[in-house]
C-alpha atoms as a PDB file:
ATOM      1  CA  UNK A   1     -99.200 -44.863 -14.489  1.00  0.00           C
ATOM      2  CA  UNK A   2     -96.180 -42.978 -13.504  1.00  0.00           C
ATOM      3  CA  UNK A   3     -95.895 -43.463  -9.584  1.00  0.00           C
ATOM      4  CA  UNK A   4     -97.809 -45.329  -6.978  1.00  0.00           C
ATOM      5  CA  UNK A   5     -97.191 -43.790  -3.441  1.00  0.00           C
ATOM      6  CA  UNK A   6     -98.510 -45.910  -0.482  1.00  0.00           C
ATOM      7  CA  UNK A   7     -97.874 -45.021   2.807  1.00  0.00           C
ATOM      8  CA  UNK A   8     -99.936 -45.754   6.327  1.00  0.00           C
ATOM      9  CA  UNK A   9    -102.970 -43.330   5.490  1.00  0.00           C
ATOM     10  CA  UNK A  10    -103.061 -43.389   1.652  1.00  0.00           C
ATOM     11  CA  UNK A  11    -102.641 -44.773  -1.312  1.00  0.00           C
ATOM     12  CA  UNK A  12    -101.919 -42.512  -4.650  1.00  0.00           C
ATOM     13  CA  UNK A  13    -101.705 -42.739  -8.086  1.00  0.00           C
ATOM     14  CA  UNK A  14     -99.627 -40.224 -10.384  1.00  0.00           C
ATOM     15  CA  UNK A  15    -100.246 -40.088 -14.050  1.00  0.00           C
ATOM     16  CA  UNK A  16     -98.487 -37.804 -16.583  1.00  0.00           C
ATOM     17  CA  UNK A  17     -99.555 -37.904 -20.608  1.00  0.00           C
ATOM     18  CA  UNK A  18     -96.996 -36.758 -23.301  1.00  0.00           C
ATOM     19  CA  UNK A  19     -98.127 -33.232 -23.192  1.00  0.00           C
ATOM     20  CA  UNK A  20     -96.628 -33.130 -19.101  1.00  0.00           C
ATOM     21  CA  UNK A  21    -100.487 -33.031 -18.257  1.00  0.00           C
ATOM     22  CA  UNK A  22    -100.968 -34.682 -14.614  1.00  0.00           C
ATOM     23  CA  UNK A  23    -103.379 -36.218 -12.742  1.00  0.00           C
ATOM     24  CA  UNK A  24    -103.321 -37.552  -9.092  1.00  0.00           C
ATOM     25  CA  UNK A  25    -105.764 -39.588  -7.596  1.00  0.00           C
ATOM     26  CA  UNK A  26    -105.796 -40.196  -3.498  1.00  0.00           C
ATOM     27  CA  UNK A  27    -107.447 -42.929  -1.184  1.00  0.00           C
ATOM     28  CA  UNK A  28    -107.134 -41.893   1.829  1.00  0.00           C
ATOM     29  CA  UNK A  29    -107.281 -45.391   4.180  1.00  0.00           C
ATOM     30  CA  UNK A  30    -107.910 -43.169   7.876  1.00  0.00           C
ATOM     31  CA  UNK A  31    -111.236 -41.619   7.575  1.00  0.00           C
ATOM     32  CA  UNK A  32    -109.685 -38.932  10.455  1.00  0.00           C
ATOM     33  CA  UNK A  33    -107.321 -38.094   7.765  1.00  0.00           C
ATOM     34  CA  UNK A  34    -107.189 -34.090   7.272  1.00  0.00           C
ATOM     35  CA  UNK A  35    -107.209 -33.364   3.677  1.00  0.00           C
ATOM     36  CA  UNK A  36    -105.674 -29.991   3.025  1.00  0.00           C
ATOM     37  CA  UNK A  37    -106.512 -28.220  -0.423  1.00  0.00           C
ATOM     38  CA  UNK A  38    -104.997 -25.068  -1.069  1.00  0.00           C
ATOM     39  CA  UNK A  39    -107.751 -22.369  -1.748  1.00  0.00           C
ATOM     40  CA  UNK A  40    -105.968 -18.696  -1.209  1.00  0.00           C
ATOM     41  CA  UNK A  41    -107.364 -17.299  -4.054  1.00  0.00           C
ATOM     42  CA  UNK A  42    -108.689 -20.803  -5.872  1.00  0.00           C
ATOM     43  CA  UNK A  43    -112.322 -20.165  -7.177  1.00  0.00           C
ATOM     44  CA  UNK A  44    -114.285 -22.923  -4.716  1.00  0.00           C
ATOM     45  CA  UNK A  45    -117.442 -24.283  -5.009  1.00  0.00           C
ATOM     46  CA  UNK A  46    -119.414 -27.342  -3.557  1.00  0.00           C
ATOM     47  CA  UNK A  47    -120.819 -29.921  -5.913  1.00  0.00           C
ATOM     48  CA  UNK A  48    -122.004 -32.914  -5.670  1.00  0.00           C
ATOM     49  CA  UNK A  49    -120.584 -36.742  -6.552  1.00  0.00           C
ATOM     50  CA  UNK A  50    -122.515 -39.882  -5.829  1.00  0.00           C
ATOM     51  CA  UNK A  51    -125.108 -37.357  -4.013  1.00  0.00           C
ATOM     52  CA  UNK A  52    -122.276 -36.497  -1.884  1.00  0.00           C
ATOM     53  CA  UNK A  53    -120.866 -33.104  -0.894  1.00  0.00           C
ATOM     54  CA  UNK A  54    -117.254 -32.662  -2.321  1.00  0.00           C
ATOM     55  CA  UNK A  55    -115.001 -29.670  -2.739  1.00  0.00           C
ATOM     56  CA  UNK A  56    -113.874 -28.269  -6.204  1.00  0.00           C
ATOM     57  CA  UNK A  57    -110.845 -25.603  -6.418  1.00  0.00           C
ATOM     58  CA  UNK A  58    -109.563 -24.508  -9.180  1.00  0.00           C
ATOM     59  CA  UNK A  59    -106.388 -21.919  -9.263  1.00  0.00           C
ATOM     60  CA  UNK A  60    -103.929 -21.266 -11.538  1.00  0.00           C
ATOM     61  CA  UNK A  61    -104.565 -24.412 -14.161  1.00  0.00           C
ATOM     62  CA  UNK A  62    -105.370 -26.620 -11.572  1.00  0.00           C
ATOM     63  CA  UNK A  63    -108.936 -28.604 -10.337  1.00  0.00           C
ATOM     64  CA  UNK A  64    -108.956 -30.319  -7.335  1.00  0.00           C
ATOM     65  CA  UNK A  65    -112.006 -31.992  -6.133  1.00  0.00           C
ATOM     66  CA  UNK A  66    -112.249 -33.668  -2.634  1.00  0.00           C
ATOM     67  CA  UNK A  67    -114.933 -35.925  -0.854  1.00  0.00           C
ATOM     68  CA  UNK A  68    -115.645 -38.947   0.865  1.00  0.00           C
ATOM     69  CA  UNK A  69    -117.913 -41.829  -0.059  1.00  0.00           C
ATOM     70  CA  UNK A  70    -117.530 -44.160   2.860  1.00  0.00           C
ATOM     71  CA  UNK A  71    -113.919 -43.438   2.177  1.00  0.00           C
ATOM     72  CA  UNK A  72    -112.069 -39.976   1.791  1.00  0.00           C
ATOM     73  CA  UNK A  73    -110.696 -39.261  -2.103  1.00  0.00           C
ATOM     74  CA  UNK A  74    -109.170 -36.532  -3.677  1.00  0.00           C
ATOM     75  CA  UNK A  75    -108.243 -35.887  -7.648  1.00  0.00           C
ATOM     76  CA  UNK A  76    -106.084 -33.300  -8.948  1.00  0.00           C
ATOM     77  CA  UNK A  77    -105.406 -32.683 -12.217  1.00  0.00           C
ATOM     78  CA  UNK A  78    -104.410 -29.629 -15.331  1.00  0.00           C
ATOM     79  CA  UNK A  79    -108.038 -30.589 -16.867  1.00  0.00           C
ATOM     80  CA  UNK A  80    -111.464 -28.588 -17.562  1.00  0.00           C
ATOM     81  CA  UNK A  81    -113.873 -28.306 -14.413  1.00  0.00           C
ATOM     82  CA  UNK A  82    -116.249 -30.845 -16.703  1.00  0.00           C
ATOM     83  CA  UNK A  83    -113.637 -33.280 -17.212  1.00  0.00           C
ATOM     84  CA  UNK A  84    -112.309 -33.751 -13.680  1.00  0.00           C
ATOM     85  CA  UNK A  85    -116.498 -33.747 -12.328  1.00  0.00           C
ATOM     86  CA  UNK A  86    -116.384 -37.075 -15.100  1.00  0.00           C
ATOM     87  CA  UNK A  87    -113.526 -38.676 -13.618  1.00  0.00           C
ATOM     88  CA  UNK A  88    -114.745 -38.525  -9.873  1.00  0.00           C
ATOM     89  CA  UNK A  89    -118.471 -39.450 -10.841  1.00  0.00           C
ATOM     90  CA  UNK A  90    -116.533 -43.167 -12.584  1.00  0.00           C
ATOM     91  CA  UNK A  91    -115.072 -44.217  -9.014  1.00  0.00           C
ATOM     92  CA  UNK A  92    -116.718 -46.338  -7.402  1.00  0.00           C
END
């Protein structure tokens, strides 16, 4: 774990392996929180985690997936599609 960030809203997590591979993981504490994911000219599809709707973008190296079970997440990360699907489906 390389940073945690909390501030009123969230809370978020930074990771960063040897490689300079990231991840960042958001809980976002205001359910009226606006989550903005930038998706000029991301390939975005819905799928589904915890039989929820969520948001996956991908652009330029980068997968972001967004959605809320009872509370709102999002998880970025330089990963495969597959990989980042894995990681959302293991929070609870």
């Amino acid at each position: 774990m390389d940073k945690i960030e909390k501030r009123d809203h969230l809370e978020a997590i930074h990771y960063a392996n040897d490689q300079g591979q990231t991840i960042r993981f958001t809980r976002y504490l205001n359910s009226n929180t606006d989550v903005r994911i930038d998706t000029e000219g991301a390939a975005v599809r819905n799928i589904m985690i915890h039989d929820k709707e969520a948001i996956l973008a991908e652009k330029q190296g980068l997968a972001s997936i967004v959605w809320e079970d009872d509370t709102l997440f999002s998880l970025i990360r330089e990963i495969e599609r597959a990989e980042l699907i894995k990681m959302a489906e293991s929070i609870k």
